[in-house]
Protein backbone atom coordinates (compact mmCIF):
# COMPACT_ATOMS: atom_id res chain seq x y z
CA UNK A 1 165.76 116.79 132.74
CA UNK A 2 165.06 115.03 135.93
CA UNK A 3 167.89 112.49 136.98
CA UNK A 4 167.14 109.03 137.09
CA UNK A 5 165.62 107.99 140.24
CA UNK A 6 165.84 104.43 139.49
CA UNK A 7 169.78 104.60 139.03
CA UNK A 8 170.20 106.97 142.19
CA UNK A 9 167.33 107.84 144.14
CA UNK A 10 169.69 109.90 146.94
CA UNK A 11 171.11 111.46 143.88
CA UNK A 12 167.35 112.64 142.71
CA UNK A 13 166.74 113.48 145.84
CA UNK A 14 169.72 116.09 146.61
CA UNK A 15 169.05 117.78 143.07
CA UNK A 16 165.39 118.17 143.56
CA UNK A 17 166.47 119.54 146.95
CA UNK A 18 168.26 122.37 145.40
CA UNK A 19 165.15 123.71 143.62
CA UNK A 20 163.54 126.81 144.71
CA UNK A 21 160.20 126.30 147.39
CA UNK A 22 157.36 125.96 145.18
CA UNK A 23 154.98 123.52 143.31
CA UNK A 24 157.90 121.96 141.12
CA UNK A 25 159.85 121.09 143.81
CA UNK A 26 157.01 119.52 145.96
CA UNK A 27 155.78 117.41 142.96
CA UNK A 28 159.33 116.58 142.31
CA UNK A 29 159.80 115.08 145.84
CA UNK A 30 156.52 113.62 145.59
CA UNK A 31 158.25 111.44 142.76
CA UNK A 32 161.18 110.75 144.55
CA UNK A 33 159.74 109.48 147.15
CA UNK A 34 157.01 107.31 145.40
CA UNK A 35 159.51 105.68 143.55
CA UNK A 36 162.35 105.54 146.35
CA UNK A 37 159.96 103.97 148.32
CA UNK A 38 159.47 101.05 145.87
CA UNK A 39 163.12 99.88 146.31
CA UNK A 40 164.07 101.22 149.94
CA UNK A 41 161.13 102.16 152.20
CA UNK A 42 163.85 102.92 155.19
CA UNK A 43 165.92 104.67 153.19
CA UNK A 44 163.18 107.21 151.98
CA UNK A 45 161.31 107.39 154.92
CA UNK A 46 164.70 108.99 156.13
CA UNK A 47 165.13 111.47 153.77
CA UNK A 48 161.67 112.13 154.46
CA UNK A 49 162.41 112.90 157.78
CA UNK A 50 164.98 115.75 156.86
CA UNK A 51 162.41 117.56 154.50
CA UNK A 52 161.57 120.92 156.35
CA UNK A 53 157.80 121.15 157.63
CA UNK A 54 155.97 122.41 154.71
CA UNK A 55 153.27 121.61 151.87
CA UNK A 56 156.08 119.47 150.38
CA UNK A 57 157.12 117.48 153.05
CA UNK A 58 153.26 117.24 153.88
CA UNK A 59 152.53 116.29 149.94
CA UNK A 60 155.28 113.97 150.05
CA UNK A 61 154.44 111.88 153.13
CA UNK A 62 150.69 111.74 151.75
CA UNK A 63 152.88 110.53 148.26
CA UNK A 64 154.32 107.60 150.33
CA UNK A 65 151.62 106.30 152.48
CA UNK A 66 149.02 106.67 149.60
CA UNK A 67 151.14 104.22 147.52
């Protein structure tokens, strides 16, 4: 069960950090980030920033300038 993003989106973000590199964990941080965003665009544009290059930090930057 995902955590609740709402509640804790740093939280969300750490656990979906720990998943393995792979389509779950990019469409996870896609979600994070689309709904971080909502409530604290600095503060997810940051943890943005930390994401290793990749599909998933690409996928997740197109996630958060889309919305």
């Amino acid at each position: 069960m995902f955590p609740p993003s709402d509640a804790d989106p740093a939280y969300a973000a750490r656990w979906v950090g720990q998943f393995p590199e792979g389509p779950m964990r990019d469409e996870s941080q896609q979600a994070v980030i689309t709904r971080w965003a909502t409530d604290d665009p600095t503060a997810a544009a940051g943890w943005l920033a930390t994401l290793p290059d990749g599909k998933g930090r690409q996928d997740a930057i197109e996630a958060l300038t889309y919305d």
